[in-house]
Protein backbone atom coordinates (compact mmCIF):
# COMPACT_ATOMS: atom_id res chain seq x y z
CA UNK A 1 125.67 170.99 163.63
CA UNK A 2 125.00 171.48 160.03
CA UNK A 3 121.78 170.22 158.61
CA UNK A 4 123.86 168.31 156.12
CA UNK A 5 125.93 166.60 159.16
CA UNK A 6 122.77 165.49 160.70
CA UNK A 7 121.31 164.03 157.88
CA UNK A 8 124.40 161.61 156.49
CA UNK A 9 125.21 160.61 160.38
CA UNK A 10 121.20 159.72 160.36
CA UNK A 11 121.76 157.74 156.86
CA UNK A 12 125.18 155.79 158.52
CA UNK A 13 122.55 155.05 161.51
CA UNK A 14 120.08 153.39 159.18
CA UNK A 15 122.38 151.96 157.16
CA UNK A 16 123.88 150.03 160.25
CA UNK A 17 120.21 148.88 161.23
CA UNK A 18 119.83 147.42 157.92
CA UNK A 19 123.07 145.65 158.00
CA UNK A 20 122.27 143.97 161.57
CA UNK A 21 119.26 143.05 160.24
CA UNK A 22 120.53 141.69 157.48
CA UNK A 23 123.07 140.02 160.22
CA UNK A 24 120.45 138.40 162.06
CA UNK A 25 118.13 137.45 159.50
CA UNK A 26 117.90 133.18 159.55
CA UNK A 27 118.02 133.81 163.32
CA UNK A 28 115.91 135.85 163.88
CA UNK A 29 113.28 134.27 161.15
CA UNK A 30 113.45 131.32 163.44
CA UNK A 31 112.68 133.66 166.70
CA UNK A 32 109.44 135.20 164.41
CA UNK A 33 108.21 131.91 163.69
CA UNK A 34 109.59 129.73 161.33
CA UNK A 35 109.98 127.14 164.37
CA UNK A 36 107.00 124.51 165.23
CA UNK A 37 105.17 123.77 168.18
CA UNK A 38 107.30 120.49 169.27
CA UNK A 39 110.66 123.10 168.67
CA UNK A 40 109.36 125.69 171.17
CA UNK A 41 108.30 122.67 173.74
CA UNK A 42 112.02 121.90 173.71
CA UNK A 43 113.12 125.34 173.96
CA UNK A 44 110.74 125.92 176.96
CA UNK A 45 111.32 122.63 178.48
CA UNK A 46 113.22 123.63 182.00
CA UNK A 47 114.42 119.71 182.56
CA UNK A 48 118.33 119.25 182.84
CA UNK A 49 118.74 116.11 180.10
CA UNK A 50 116.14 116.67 177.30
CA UNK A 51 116.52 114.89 173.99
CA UNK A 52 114.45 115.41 170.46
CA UNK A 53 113.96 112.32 168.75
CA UNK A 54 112.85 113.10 164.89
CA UNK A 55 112.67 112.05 161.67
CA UNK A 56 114.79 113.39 159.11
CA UNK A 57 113.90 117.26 158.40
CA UNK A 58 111.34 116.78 161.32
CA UNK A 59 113.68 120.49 162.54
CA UNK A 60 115.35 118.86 164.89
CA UNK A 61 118.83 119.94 164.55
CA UNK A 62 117.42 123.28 163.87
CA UNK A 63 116.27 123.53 167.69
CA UNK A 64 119.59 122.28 169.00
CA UNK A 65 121.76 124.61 167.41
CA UNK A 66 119.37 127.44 168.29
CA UNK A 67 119.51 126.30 171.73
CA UNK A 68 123.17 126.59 171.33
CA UNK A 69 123.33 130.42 170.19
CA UNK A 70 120.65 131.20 172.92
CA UNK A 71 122.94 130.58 176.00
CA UNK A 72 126.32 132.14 174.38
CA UNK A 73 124.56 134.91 173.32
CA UNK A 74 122.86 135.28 176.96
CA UNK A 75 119.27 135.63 175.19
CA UNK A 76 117.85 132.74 176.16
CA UNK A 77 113.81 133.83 176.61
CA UNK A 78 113.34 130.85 179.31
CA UNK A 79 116.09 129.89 181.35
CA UNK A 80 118.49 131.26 183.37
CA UNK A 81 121.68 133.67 181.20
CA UNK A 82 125.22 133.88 181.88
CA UNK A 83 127.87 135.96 180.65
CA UNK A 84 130.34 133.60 179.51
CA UNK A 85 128.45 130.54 178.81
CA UNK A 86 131.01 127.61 178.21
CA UNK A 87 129.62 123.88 176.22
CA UNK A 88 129.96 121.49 173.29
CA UNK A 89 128.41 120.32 170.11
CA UNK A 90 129.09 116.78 169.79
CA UNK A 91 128.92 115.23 166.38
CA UNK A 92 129.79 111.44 165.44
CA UNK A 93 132.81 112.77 163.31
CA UNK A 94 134.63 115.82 162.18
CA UNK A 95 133.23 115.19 158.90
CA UNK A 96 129.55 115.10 159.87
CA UNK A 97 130.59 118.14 162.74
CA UNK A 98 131.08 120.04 159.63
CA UNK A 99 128.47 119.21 157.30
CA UNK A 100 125.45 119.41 160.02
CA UNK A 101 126.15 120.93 163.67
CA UNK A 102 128.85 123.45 162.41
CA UNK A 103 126.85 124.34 159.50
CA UNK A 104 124.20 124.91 161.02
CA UNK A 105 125.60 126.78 163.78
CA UNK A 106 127.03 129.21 160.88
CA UNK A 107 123.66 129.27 159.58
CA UNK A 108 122.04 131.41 162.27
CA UNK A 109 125.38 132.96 163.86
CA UNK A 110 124.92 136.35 163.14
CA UNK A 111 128.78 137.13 161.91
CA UNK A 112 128.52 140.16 164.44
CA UNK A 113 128.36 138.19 167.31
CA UNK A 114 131.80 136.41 166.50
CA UNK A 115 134.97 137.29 168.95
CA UNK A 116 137.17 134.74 167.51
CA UNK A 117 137.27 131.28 165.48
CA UNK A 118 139.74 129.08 166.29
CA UNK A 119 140.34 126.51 163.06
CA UNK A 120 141.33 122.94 163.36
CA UNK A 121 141.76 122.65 159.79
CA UNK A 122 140.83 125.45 156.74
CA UNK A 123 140.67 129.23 156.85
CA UNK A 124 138.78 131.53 159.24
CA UNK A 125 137.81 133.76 157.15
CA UNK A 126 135.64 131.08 155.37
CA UNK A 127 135.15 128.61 158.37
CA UNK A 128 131.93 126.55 156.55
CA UNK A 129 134.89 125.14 154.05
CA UNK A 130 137.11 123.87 157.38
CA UNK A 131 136.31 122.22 160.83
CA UNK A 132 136.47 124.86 163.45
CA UNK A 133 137.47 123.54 167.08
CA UNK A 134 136.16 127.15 169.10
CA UNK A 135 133.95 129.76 168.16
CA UNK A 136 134.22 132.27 170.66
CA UNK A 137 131.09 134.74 170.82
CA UNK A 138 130.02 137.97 172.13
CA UNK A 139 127.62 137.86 174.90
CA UNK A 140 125.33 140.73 175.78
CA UNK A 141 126.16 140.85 179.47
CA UNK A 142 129.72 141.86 178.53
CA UNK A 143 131.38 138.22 178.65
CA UNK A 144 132.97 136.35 176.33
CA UNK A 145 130.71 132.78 175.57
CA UNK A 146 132.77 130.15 173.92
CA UNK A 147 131.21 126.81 171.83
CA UNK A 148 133.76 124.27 171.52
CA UNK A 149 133.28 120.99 168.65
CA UNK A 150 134.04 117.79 169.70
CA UNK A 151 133.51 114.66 167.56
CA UNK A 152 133.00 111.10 169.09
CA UNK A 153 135.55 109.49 167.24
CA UNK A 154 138.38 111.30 169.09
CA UNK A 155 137.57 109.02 172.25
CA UNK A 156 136.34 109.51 175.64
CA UNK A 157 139.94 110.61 176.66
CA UNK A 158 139.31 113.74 174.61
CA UNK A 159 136.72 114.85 176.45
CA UNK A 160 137.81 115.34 179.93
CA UNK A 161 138.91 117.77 182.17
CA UNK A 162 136.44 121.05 180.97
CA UNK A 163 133.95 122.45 183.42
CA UNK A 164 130.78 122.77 180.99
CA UNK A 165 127.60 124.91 180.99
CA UNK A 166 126.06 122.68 178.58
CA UNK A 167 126.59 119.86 175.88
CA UNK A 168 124.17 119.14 172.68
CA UNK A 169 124.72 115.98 170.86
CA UNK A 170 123.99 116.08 167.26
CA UNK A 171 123.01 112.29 167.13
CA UNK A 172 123.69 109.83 169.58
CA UNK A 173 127.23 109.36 170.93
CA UNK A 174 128.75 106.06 172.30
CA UNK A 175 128.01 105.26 175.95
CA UNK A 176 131.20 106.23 177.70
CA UNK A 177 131.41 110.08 175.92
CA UNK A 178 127.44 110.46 176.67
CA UNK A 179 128.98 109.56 180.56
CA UNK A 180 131.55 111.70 180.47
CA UNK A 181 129.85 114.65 179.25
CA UNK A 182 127.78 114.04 182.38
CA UNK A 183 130.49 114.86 184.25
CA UNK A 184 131.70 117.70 182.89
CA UNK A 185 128.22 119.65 183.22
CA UNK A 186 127.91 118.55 186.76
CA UNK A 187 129.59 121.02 189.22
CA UNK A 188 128.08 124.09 187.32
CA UNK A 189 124.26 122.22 187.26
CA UNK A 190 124.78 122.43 183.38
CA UNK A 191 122.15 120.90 180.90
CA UNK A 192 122.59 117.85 178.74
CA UNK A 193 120.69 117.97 175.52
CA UNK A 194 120.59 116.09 172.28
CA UNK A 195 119.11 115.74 168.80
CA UNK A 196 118.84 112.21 166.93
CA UNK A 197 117.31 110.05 164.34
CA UNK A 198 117.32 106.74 166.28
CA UNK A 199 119.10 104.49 163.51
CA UNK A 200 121.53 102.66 166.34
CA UNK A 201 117.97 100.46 167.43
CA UNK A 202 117.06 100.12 170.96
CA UNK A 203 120.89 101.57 172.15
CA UNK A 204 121.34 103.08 175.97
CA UNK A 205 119.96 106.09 174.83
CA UNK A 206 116.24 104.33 174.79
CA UNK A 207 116.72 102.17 177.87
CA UNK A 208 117.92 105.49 179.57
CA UNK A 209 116.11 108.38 178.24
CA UNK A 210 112.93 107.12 176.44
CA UNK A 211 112.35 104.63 179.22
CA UNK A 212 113.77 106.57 181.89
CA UNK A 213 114.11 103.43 183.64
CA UNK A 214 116.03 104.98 186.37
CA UNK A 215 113.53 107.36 186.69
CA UNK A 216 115.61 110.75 186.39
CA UNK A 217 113.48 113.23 187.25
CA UNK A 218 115.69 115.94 184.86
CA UNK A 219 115.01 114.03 182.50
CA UNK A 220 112.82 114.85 179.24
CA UNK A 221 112.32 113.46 176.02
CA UNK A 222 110.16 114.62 172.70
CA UNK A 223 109.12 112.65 169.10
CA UNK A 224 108.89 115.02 165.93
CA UNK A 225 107.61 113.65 162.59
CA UNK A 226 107.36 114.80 159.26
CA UNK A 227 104.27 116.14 159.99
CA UNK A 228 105.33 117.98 162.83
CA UNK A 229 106.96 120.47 160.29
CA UNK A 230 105.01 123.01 158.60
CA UNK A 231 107.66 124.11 156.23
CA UNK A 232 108.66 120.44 154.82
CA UNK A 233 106.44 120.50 151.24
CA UNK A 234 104.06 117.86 151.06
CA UNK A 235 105.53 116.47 148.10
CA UNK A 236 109.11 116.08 149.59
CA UNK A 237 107.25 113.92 151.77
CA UNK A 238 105.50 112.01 149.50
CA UNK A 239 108.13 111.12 147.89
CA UNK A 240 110.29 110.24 151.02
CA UNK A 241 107.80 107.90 152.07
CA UNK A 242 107.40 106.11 148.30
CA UNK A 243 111.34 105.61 148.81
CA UNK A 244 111.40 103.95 152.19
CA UNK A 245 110.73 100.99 153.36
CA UNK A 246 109.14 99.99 156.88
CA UNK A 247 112.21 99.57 158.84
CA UNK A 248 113.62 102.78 157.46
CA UNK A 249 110.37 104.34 157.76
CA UNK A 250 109.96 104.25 161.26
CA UNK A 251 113.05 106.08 162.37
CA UNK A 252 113.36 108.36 159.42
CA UNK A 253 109.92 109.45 159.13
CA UNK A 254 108.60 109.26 162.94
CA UNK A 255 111.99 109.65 164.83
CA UNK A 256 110.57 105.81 166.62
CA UNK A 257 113.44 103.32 167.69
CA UNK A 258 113.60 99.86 165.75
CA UNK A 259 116.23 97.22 165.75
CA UNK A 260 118.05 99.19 162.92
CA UNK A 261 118.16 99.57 159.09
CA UNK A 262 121.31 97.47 158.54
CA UNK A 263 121.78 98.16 154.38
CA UNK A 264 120.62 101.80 152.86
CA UNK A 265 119.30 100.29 149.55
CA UNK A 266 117.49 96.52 150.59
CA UNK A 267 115.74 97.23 147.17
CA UNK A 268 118.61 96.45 145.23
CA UNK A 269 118.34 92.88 143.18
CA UNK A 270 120.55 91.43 141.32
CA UNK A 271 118.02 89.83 139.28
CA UNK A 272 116.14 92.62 138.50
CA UNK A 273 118.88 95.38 138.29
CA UNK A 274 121.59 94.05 136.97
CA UNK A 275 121.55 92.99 133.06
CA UNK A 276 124.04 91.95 130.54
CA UNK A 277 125.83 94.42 128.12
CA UNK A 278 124.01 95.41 124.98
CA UNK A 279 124.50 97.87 122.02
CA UNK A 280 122.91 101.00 122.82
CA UNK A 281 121.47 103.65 120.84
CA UNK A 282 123.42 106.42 120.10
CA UNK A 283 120.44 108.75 120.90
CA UNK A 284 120.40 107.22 124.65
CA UNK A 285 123.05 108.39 126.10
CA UNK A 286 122.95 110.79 128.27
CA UNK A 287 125.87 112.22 131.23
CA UNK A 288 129.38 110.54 132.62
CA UNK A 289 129.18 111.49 136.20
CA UNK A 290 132.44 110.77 138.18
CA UNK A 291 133.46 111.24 142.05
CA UNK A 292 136.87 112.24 141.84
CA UNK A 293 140.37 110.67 143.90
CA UNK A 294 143.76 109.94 143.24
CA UNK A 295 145.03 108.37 146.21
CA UNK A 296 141.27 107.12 147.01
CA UNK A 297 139.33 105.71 143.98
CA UNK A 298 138.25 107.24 141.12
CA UNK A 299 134.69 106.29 139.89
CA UNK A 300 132.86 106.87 137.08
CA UNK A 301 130.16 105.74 135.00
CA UNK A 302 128.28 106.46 131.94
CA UNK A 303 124.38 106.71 132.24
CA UNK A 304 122.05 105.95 129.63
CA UNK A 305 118.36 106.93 129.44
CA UNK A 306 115.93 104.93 126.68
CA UNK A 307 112.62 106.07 125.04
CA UNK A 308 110.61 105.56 128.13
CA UNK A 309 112.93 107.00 130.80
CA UNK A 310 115.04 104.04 132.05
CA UNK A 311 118.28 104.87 133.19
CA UNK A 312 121.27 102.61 132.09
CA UNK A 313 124.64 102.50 133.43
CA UNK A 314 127.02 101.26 130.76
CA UNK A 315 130.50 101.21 131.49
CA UNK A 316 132.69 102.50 134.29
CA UNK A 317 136.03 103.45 134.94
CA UNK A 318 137.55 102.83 138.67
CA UNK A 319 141.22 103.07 139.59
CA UNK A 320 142.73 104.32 142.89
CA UNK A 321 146.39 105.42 143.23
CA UNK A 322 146.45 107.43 139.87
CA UNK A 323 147.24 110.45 138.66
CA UNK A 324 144.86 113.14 136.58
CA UNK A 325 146.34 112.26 133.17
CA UNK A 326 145.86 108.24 133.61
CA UNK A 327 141.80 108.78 134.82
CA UNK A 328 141.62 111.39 131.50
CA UNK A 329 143.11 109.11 129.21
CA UNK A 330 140.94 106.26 130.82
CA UNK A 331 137.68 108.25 130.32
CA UNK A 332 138.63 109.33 126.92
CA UNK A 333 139.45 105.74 125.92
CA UNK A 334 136.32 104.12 127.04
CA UNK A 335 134.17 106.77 125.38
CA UNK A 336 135.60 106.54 121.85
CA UNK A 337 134.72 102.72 122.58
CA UNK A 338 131.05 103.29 122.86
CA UNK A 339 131.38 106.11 120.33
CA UNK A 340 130.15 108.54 123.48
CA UNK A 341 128.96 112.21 122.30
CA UNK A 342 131.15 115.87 122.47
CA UNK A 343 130.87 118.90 121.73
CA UNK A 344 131.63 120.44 118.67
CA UNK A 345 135.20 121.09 120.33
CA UNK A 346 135.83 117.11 120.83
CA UNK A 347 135.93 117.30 124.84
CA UNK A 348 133.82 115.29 126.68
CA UNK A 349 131.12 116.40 129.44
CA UNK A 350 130.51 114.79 133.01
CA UNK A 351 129.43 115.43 136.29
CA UNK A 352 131.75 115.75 139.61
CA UNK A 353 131.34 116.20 142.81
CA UNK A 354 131.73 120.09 143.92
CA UNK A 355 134.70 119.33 145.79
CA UNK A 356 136.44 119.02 142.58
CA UNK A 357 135.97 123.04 141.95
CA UNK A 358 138.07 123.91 145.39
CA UNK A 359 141.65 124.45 144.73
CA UNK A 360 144.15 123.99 147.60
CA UNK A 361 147.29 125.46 149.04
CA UNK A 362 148.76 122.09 147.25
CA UNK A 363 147.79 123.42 144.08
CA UNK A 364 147.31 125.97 142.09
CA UNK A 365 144.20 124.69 139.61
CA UNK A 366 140.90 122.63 140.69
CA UNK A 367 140.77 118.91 139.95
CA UNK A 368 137.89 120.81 137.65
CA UNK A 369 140.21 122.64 135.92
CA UNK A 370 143.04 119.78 135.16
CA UNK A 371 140.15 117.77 133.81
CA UNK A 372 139.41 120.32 131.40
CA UNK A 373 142.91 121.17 130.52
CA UNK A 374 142.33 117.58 129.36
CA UNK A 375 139.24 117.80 127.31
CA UNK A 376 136.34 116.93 129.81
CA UNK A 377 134.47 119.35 131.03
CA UNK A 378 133.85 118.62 134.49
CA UNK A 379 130.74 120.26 135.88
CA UNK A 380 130.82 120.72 139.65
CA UNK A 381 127.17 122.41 140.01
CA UNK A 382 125.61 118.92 141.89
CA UNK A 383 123.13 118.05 144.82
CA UNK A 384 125.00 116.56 147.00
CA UNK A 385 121.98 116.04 149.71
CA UNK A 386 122.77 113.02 151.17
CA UNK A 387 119.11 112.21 152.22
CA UNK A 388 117.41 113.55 149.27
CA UNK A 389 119.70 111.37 147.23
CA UNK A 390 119.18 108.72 148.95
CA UNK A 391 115.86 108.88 148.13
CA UNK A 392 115.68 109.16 144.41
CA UNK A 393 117.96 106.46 143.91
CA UNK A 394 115.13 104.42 146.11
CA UNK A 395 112.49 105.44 143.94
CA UNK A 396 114.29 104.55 140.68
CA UNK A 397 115.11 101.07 142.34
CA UNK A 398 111.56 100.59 143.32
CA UNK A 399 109.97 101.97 139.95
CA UNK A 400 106.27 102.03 138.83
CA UNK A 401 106.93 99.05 136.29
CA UNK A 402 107.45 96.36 138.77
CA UNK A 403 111.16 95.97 138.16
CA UNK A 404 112.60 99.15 138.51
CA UNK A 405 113.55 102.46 136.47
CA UNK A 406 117.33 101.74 136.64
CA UNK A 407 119.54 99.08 135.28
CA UNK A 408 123.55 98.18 135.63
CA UNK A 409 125.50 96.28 133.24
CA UNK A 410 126.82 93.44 134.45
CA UNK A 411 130.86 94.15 133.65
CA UNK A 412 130.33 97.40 135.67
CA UNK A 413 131.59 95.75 139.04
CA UNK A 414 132.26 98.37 141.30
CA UNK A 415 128.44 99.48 141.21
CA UNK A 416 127.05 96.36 141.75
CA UNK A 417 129.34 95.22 144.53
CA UNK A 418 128.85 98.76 146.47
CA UNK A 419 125.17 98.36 145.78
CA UNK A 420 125.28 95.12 148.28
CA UNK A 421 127.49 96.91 150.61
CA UNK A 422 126.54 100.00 151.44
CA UNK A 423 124.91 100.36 154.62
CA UNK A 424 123.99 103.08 157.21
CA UNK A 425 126.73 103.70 159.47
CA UNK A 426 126.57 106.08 163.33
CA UNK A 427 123.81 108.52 163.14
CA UNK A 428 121.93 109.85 160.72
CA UNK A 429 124.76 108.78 157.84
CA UNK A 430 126.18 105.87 155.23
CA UNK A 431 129.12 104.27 156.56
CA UNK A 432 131.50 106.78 154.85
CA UNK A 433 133.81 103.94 153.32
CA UNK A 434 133.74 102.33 149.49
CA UNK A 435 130.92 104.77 148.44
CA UNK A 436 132.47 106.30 145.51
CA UNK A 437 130.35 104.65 142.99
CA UNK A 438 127.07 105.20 145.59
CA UNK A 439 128.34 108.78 145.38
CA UNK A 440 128.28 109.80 141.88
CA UNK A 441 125.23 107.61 141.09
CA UNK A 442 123.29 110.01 143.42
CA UNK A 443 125.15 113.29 141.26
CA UNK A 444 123.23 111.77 138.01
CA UNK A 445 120.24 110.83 139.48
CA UNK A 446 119.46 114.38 141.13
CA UNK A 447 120.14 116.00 137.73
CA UNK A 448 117.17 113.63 136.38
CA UNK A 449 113.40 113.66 137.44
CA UNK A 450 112.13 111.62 139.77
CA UNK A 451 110.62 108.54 138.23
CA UNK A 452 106.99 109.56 139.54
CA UNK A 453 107.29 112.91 137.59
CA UNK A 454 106.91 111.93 134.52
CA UNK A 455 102.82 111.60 133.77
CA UNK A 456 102.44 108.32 131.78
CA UNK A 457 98.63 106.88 131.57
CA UNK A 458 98.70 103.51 132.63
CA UNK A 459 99.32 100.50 129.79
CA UNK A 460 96.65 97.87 129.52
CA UNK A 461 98.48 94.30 129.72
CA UNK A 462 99.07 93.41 126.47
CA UNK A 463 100.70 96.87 125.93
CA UNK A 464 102.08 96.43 129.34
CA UNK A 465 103.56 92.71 128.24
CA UNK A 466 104.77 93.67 124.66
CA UNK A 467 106.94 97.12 126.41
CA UNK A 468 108.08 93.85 128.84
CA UNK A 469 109.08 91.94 125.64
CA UNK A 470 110.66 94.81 123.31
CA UNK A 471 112.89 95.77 126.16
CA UNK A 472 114.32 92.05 126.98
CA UNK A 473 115.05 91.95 123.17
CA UNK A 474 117.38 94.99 123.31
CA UNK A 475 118.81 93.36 126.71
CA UNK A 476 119.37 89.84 124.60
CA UNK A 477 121.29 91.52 121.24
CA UNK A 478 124.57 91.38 122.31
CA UNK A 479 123.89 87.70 123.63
């Protein structure tokens, strides 16, 4: 063989053990390390039923999808491999399947262990943008494993008749799915295992598994924390805890059980948050942020910011049932009313949620795009971090100045009336229903800094009392 041959087949060689590497890289990051001690307990843990109870980013969900890969793949380094591993991952929804347990499935799957995806709905070639229903995956021992979703909102019905190796729950399920999954692992001796923030309260799941009161010997439970994490920033969590309260505290920081946190912003008064229409300064204004819908509701609102770094929200627009060129014209319309700043082109700018960006096999242009056909320029580039969002909106509602960094007008309705509603829903989640105002708040407010962040000495009280004053003027003009 000619010294050239041996050199470019040498070349294809490396270039294929880059490109595995490159494969395997979150996965096998988490293998070198980036795991915590409480993770590897799980993953060593030999019991048949073991459960994680953590905070929020405690790495919970990390470990159970790991866990996952481990027995498809065969490689699990401390329990027993098979070569065609069957089992579950159980979310609350197929929404929440695809926004946690399948994404973070796809997160470590190296693409070269895939067989086969089998799609429920979207493309497999992009699966992350779908809900996939199988993921069959090549196992070193020459089988074939497959990982099935299954959300608890199908029904117990749905989940019966399959012989299963193993079943993760990514939060708690109802009673009688958590029952029948323990029949389905039961003639092959298969292991139950789950990963949840307990928001339910003191559910089943704590009489049965934190209690053991039956006194299941396969039985195995585990707290992480916050602090349990190495790689959570101590900031993030300085900030997380300045946002929650007590009740919300306990289960989202420490992973403990309570008798629930019933609505996701308790901080919200009427009193303090809501005040009555005003002119405002030209120079205040600031971003129209909008969560898009035609048959579901279209909201949006226009956000304000004063001298000392107040938000305002000053008008909205809400409609369901309409078309593209009746929420345009609507927009349009209420911003020449406040006299609301373009660009040198006349079109008007706003945030919208990424979704908007996506265009279907419905249509040919983005909701994006027909907005901008229309002269807005609709900029999809948002955090849509559920959690995280959650959290600055907290810390704006609970700001520095005793009564808050964020204030509604009164005629803006929608807001105010989701503001009392919204509450947290199964698992780890906001009911996902009437949340379109809650949604696009939380676009504008992770495009601004967080209260905290912006270094003000302290006032003395007669500075303090005379800010107090010159604000409840402006508030009073239009009175």
């Amino acid at each position: 063989m000619r010294k050239e041959d041996i050199l470019n087949r040498l070349s294809a060689v490396e270039n294929e053990i880059k490109r595995r590497r490159r494969d395997c890289e979150n996965l096998n990051g988490y293998n070198r390390g980036k795991r915590h001690k409480k993770q590897i307990a799980f993953h060593k843990c030999k019991k048949r039923n073991r459960w994680v109870f953590g905070g929020n980013r405690s790495g919970k969900t990390e470990c159970g999808a790991v866990e996952c890969l481990w027995m498809l793949r065969g490689i699990h380094p401390y329990r027993k491999n098979r070569r065609d591993a069957f089992g579950w991952a159980v979310s609350l929804s197929t929404q929440v399947q695809r926004d946690v347990a399948q994404a973070k499935i796809l997160h470590y799957l190296p693409k070269s262990w895939i067989a086969e995806i089998t799609m429920l709905s979207g493309r497999r070639d992009s699966p992350s943008g779908g809900v996939i229903d199988q993921i069959k995956i090549k196992n070193v021992f020459g089988g074939i494993s497959t990982l099935g979703f299954k959300s608890c909102d199908q029904g117990r019905e749905k989940f019966q008749g399959s012989s299963l190796d193993f079943v993760w729950f990514d939060e708690e399920p109802p009673r009688d799915v958590y029952e029948e999954c323990l029949m389905r692992v039961m003639d092959k001796r298969g292991d139950i295992f789950g990963t949840m923030t307990p928001l339910k309260g003191k559910t089943f799941i704590y009489s049965e598994i934190y209690l053991n009161r039956k006194n299941n010997p396969e039985v195995w439970h585990e707290f992480m924390n916050w602090a349990d994490n190495p790689f959570l920033h101590k900031q993030e969590i300085k900030l997380l805890e300045s946002a929650l309260d007590q009740s919300a505290l306990d289960a989202r920081k420490y992973g403990k059980f309570s008798e629930g946190a019933g609505l996701v912003y308790p901080e919200f008064d009427e009193k303090i948050h809501v005040v009555k229409p005003f002119s405002i300064p030209p120079d205040w204004q600031d971003k129209i942020s909008i969560d898009p819908g035609l048959n579901n509701p279209l909201s949006a609102h226009w956000y304000c910011v004063d001298w000392d770094g107040n938000v305002y929200v000053v008008a909205e627009h809400f409609a369901s049932g309409k078309d593209i060129d009746f929420h345009a014209e609507a927009i349009k319309r209420i911003s020449r009313r406040l006299g609301w700043k373009t660009d040198g082109r006349d079109r008007l700018y706003a945030l919208i949620d990424s979704a908007a960006g996506q265009r279907t096999l419905a249509s040919a242009k983005s909701v994006a795009e027909l907005f901008y056909e229309r002269g807005i320029v609709a900029d999809t580039k948002v955090n849509k971090d559920v959690f995280t969002g959650i959290a600055r909106v907290k810390s704006y509602l609970c700001g520095g100045n005793g009564c808050g960094n964020i204030y509604i007008f009164s005629d803006c309705v929608n807001m105010i009336d989701e503001f009392m509603r919204y509450a947290w829903g199964e698992g780890d989640s906001p009911v996902k229903k009437d949340d379109h105002c809650m949604d696009e708040l939380r676009y504008y407010l992770m495009s601004r800094p967080q209260p905290a962040e912006r270094e003000q000495p302290p006032l003395a009280p007669i500075a303090a009392d005379k800010q107090r004053r010159i604000r409840n003027k402006r508030r009073s003009v239009a009175d």
